[in-house]
C-alpha atoms as a PDB file:
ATOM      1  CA  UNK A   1     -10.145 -11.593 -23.876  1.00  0.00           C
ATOM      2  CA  UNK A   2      -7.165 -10.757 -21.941  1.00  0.00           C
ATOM      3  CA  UNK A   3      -6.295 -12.236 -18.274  1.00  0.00           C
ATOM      4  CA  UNK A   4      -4.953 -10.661 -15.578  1.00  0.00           C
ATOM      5  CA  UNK A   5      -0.955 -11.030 -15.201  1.00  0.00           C
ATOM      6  CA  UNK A   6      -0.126 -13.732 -13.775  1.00  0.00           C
ATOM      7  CA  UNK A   7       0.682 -13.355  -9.859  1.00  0.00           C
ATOM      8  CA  UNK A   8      -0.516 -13.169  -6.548  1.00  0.00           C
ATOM      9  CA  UNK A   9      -1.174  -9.473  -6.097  1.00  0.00           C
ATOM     10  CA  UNK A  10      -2.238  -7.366  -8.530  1.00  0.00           C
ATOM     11  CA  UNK A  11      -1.950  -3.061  -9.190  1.00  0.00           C
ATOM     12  CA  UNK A  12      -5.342  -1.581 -11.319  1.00  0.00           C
ATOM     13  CA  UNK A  13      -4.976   1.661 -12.559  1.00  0.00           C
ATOM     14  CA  UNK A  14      -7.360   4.355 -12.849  1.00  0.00           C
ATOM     15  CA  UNK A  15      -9.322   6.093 -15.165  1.00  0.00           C
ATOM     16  CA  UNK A  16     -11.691   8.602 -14.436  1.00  0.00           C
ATOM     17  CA  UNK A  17     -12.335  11.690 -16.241  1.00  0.00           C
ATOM     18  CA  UNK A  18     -15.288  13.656 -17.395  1.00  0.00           C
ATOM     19  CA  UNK A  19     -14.180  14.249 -20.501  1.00  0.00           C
ATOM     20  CA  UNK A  20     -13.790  11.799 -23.422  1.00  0.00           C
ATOM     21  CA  UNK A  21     -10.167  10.328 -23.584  1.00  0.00           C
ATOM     22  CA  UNK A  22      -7.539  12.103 -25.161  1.00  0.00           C
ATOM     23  CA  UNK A  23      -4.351  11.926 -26.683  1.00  0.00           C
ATOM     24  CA  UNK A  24      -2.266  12.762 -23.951  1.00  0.00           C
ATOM     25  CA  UNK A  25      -4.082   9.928 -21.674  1.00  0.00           C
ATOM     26  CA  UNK A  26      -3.047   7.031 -23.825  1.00  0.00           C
ATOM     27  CA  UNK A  27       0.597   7.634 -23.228  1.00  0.00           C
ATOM     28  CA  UNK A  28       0.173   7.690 -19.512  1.00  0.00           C
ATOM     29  CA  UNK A  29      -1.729   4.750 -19.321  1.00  0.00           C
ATOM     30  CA  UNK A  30       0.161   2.719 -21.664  1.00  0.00           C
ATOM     31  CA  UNK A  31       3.395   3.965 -19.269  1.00  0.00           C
ATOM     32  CA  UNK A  32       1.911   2.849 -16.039  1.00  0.00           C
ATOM     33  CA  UNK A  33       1.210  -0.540 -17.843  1.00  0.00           C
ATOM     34  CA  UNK A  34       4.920  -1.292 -19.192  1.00  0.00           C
ATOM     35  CA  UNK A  35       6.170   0.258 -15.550  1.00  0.00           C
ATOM     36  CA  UNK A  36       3.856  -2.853 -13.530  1.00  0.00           C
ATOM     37  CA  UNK A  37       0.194  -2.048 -13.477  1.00  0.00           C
ATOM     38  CA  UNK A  38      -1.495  -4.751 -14.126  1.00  0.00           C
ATOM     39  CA  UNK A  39      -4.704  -3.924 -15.020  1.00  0.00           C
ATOM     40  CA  UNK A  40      -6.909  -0.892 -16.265  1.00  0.00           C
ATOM     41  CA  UNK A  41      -9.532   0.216 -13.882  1.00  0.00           C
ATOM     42  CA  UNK A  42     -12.604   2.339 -15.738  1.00  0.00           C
ATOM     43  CA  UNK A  43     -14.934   4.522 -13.201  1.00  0.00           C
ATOM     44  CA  UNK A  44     -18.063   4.740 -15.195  1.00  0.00           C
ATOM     45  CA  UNK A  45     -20.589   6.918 -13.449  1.00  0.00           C
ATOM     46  CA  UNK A  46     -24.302   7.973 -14.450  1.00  0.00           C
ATOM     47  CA  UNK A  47     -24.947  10.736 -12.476  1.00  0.00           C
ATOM     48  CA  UNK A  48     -27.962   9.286 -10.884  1.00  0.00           C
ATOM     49  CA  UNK A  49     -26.572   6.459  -8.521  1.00  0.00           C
ATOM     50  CA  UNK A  50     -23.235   9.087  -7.704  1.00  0.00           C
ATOM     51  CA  UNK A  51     -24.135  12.654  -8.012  1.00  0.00           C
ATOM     52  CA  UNK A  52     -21.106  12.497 -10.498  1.00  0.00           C
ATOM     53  CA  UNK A  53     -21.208  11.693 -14.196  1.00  0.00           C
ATOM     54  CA  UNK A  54     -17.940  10.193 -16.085  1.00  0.00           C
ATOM     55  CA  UNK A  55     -17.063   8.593 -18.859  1.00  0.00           C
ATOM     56  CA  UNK A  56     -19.835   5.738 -20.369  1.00  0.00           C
ATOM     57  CA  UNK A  57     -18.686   2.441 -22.478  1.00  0.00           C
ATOM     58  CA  UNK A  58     -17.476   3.740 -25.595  1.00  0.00           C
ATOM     59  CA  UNK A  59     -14.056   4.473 -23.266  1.00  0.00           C
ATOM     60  CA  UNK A  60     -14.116   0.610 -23.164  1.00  0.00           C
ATOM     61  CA  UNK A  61     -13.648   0.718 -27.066  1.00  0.00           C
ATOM     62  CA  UNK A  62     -11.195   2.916 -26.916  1.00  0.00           C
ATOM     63  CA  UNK A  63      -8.851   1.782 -24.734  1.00  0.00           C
ATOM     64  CA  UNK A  64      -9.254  -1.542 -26.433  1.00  0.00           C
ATOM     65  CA  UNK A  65      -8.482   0.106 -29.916  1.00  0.00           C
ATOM     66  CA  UNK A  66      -5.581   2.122 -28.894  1.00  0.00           C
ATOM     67  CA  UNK A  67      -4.201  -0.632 -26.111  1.00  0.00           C
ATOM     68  CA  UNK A  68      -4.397  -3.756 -27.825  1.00  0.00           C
ATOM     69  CA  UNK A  69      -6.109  -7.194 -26.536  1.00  0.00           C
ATOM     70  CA  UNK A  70      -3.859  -7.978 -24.355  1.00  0.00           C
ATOM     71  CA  UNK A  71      -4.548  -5.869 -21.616  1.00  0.00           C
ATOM     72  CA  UNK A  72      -7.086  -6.713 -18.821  1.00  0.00           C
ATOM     73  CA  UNK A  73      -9.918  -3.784 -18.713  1.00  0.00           C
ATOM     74  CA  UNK A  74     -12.350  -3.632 -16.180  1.00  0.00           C
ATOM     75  CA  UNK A  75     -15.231  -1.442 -15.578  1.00  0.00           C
ATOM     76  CA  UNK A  76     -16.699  -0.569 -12.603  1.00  0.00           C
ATOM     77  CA  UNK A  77     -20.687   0.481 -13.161  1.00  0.00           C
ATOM     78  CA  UNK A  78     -21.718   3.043 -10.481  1.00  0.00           C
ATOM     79  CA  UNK A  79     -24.938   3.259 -12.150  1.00  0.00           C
ATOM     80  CA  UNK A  80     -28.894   2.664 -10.899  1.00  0.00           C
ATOM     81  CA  UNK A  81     -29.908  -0.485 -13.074  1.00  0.00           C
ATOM     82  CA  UNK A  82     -26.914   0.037 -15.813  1.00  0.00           C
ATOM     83  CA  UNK A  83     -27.253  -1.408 -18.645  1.00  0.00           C
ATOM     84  CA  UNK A  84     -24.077  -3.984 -18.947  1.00  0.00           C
ATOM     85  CA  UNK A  85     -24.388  -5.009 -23.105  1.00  0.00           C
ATOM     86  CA  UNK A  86     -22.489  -1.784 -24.180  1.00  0.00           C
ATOM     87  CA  UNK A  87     -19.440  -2.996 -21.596  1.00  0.00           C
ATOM     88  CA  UNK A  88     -19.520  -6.245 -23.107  1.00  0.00           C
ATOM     89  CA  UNK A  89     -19.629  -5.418 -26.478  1.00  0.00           C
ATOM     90  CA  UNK A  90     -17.014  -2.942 -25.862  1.00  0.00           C
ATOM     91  CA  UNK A  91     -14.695  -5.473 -24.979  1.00  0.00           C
ATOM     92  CA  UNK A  92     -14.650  -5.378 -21.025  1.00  0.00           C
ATOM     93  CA  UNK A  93     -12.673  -8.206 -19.486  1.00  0.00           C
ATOM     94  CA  UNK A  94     -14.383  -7.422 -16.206  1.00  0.00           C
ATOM     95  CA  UNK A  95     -17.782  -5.884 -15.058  1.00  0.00           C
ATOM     96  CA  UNK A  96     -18.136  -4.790 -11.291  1.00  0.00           C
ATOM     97  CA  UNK A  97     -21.782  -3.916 -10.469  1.00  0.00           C
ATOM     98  CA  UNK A  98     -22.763  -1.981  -7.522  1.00  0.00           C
ATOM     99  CA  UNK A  99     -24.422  -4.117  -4.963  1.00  0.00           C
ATOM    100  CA  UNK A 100     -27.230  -1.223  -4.239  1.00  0.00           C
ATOM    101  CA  UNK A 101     -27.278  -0.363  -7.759  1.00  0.00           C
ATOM    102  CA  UNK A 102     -30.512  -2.538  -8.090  1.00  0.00           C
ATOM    103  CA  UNK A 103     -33.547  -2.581  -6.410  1.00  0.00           C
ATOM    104  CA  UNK A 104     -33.971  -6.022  -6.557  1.00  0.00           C
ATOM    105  CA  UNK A 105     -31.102  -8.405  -6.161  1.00  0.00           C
ATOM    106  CA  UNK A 106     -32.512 -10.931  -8.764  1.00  0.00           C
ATOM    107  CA  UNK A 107     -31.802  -8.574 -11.110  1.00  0.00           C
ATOM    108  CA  UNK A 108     -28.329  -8.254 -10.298  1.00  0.00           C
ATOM    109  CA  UNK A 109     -27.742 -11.468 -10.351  1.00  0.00           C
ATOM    110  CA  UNK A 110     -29.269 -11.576 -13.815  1.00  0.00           C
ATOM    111  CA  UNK A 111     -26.723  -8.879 -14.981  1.00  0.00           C
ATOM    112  CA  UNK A 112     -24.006 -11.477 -13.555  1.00  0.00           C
ATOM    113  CA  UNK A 113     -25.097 -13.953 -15.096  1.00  0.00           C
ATOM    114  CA  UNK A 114     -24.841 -12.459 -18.154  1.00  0.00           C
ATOM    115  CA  UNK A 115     -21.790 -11.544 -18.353  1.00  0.00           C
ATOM    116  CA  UNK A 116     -20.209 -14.493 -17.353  1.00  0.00           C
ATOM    117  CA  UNK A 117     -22.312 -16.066 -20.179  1.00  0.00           C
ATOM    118  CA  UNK A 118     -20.602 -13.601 -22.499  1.00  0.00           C
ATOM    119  CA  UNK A 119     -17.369 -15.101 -21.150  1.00  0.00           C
ATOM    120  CA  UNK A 120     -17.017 -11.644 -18.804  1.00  0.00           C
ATOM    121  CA  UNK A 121     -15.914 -11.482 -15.589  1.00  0.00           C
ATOM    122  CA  UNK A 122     -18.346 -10.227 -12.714  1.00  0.00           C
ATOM    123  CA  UNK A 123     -17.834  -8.298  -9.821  1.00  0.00           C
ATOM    124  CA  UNK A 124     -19.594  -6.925  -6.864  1.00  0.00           C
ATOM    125  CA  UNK A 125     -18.908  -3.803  -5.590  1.00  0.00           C
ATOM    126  CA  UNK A 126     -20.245  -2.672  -1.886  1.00  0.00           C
ATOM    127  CA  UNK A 127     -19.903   1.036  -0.781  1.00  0.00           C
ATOM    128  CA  UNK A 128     -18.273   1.868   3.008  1.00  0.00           C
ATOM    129  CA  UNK A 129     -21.922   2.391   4.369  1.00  0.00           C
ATOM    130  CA  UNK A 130     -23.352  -0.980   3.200  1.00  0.00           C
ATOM    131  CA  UNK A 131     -20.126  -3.519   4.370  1.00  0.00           C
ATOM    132  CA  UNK A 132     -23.629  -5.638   6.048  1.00  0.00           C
ATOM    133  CA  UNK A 133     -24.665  -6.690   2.626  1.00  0.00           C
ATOM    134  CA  UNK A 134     -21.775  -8.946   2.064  1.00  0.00           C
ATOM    135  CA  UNK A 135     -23.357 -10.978   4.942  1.00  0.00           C
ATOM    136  CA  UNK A 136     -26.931 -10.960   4.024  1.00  0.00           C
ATOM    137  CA  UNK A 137     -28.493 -14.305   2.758  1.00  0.00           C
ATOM    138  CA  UNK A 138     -29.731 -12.525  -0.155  1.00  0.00           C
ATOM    139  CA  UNK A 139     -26.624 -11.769  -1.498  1.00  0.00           C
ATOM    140  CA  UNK A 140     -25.002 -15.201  -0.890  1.00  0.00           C
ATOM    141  CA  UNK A 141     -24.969 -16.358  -4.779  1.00  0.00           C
ATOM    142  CA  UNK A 142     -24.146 -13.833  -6.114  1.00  0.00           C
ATOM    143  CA  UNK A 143     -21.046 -13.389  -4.025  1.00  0.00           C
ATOM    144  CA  UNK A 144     -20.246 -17.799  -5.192  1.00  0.00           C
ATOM    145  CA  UNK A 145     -21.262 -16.193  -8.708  1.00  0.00           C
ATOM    146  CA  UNK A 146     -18.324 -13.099  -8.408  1.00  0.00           C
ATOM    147  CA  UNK A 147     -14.771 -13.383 -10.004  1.00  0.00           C
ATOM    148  CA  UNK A 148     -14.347 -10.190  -7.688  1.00  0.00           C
ATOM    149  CA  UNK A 149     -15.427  -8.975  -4.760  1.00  0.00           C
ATOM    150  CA  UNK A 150     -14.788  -5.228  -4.212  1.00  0.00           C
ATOM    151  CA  UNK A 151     -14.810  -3.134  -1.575  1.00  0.00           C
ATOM    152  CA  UNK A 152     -14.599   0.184  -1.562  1.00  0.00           C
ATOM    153  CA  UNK A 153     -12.714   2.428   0.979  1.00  0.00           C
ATOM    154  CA  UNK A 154     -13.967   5.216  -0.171  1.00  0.00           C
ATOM    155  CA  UNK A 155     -17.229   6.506  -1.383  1.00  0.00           C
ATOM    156  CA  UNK A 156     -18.599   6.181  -5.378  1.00  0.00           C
ATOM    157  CA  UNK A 157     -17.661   9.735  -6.531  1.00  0.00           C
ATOM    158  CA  UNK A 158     -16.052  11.272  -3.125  1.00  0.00           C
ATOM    159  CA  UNK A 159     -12.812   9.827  -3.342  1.00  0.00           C
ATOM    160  CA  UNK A 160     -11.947  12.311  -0.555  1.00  0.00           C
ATOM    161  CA  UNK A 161     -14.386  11.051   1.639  1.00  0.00           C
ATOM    162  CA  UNK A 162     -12.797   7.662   3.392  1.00  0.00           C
ATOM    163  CA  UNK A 163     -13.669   5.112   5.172  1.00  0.00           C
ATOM    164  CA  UNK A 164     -11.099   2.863   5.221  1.00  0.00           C
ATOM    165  CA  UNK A 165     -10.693   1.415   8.848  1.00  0.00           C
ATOM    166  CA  UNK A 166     -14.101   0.220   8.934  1.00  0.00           C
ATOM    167  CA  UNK A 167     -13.654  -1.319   5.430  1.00  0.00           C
ATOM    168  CA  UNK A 168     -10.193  -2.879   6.706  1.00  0.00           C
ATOM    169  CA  UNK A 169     -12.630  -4.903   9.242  1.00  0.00           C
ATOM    170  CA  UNK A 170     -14.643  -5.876   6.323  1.00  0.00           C
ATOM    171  CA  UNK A 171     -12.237  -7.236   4.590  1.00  0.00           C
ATOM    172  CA  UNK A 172     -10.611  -9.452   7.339  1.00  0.00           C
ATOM    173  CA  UNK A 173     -14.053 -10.783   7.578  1.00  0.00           C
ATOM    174  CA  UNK A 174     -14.707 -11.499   4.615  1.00  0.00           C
ATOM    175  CA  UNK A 175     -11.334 -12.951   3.510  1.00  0.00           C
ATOM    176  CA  UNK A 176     -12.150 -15.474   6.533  1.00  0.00           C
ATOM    177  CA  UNK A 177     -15.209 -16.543   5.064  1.00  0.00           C
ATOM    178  CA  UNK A 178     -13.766 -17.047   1.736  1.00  0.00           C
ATOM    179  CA  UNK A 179     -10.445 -17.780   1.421  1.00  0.00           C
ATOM    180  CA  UNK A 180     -10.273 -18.340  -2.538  1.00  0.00           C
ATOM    181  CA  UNK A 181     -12.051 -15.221  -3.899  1.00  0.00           C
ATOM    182  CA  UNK A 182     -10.509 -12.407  -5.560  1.00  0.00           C
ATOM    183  CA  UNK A 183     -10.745  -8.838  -3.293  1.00  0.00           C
ATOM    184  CA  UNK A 184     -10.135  -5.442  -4.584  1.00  0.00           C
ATOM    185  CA  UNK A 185      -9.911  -2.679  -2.504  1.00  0.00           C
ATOM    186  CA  UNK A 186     -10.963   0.377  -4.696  1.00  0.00           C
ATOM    187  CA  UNK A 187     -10.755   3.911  -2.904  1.00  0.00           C
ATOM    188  CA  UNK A 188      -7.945   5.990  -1.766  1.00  0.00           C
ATOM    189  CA  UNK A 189      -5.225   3.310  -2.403  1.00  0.00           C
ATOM    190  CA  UNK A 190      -1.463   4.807  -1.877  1.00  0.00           C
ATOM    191  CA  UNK A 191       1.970   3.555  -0.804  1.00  0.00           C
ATOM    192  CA  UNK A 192       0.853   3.184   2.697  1.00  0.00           C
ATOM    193  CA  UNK A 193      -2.994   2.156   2.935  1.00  0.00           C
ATOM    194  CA  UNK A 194      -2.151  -0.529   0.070  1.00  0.00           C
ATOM    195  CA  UNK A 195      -0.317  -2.314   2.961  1.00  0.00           C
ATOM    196  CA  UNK A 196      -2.941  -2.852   5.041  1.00  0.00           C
ATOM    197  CA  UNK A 197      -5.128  -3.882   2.617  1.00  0.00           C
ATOM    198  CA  UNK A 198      -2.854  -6.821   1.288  1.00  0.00           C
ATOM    199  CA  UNK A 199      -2.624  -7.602   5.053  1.00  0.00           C
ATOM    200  CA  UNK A 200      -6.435  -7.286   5.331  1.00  0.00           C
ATOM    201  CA  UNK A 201      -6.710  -9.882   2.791  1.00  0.00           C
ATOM    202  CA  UNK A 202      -7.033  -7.539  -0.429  1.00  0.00           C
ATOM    203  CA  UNK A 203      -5.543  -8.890  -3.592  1.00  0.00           C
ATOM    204  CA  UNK A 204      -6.061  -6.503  -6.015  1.00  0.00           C
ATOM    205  CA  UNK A 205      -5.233  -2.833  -5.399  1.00  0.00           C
ATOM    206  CA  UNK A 206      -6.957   0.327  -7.192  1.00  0.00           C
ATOM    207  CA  UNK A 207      -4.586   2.839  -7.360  1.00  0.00           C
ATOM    208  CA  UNK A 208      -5.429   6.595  -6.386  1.00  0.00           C
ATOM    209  CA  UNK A 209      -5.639   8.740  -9.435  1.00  0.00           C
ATOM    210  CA  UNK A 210      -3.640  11.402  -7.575  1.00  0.00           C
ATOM    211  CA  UNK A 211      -1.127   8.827  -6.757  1.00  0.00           C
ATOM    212  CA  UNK A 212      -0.859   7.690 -10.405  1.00  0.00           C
ATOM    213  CA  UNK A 213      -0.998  10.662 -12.237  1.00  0.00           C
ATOM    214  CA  UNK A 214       0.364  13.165 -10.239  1.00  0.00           C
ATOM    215  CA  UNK A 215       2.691  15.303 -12.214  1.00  0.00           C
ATOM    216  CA  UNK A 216       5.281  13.027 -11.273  1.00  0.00           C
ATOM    217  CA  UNK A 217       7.094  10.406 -13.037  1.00  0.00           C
ATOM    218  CA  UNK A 218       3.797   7.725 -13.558  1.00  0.00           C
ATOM    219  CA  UNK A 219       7.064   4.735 -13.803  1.00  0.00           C
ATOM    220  CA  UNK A 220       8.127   5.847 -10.387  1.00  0.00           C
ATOM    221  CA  UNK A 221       4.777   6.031  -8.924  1.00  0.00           C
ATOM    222  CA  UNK A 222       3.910   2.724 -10.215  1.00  0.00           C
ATOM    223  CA  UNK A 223       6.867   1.116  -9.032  1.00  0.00           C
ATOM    224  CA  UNK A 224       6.671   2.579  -6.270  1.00  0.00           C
ATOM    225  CA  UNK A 225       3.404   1.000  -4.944  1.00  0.00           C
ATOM    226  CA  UNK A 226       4.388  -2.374  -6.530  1.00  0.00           C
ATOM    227  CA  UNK A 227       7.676  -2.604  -4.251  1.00  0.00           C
ATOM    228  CA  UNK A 228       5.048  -1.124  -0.919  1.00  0.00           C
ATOM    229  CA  UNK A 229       2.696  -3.984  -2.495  1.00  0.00           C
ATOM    230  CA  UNK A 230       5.478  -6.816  -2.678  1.00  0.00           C
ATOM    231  CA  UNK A 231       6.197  -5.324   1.012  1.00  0.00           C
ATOM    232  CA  UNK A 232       6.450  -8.931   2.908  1.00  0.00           C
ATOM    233  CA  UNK A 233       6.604  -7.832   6.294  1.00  0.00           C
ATOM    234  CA  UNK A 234       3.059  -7.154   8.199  1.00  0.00           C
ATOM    235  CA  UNK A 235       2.457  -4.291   9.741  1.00  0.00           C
ATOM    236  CA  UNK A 236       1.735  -4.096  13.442  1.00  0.00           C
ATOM    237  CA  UNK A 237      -1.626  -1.930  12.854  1.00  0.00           C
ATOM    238  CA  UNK A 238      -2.622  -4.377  10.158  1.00  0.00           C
END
């Protein structure tokens, strides 16, 4: 299994598609990588939990086959009860589970479990309308069980639809009460709100897709948000 590169702060980038991968998206991916991103970041979605359906864990595969094992994949599950054997088995360096993906938080904690068993990392992923979880008992191992702890500024499947000052208040919070954990921020992620999420406490960044792969140069727009990443000074609205 890969790691993550070895630093501080760290640049996922995304993919999200309906449509199986192609030829054309290898390129661009494997550019983004040798230009600084750090990680791949896979949006699997099963319709039922986000109205949306993309992709499903034979991407995982894929990417594998065609990237190599040296490069950290994640996927993030916005799924109803997913099923997380076909990630693993995939080779998935990371699984992020939605929080209110589960009925019953046993069970999530079972799926965690799991996957760390399988030597896979596990995160937990809370949406902008549920930041309160994070702080109820019931949640407490799993969050000690997480290699990441996500939260999302914007919603599963409506990446249009914000809500990132409110999550910037989460995360300040949170990052007080644990000051070890790993903390993406996944949602709407540019040159500017990837500021005030480092500053928030955020050490892992998802990229915007539209920021990514915009039609522009992808080596620009990576380095780009690595050098607003690296950005040392805080600032004042942080």
């Amino acid at each position: 299994m890969a790691t993550p590169r070895v630093e501080h702060y760290k640049l996922a980038v995304p993919v999200i598609s309906k449509t199986p991968l192609g030829v054309r998206t290898i390129p661009e991916i494997e550019e983004a990588l040798i230009s600084g991103a750090d990680i791949v970041h896979v949006d699997i979605m099963d319709g039922k939990y986000v109205k949306r359906k993309a992709l499903g864990p034979d991407v995982i595969y894929t990417l594998r086959e065609e990237l190599g094992d040296d490069v950290y994949i994640e996927a993030h599950l916005m799924a109803r009860e997913p099923d997380v054997q076909p990630c693993i088995d995939a080779g998935a360096d990371c699984v992020i589970l939605q929080a209110s993906g589960y009925k019953d938080p046993v069970d999530l904690f079972a799926d965690m479990w799991r996957l760390r068993k399988n030597k896979v990392d596990a995160g937990i992923a809370f949406r902008p309308d549920e930041m309160n979880l994070y702080l109820d008992p019931a949640y407490d191992s799993h969050l000690k069980l997480a290699d990441t702890t996500v939260f999302m500024t914007a919603f599963p499947g409506q990446r249009t639809r914000r809500a990132f000052p409110g999550v910037i208040k989460s995360i300040k919070e949170y990052r007080g009460i644990d000051e070890e954990c790993h903390i993406q921020a996944d949602g709407g992620i540019d040159t500017r709100t990837i500021r005030r999420a480092k500053w928030a406490g955020a050490d892992i960044f998802v990229a915007s897709p539209s920021v990514v792969f915009n039609g522009k140069k992808i080596s620009t727009n990576i380095r780009n948000l690595r050098s607003a990443m690296n950005y040392k000074r805080k600032p004042v609205h942080a």
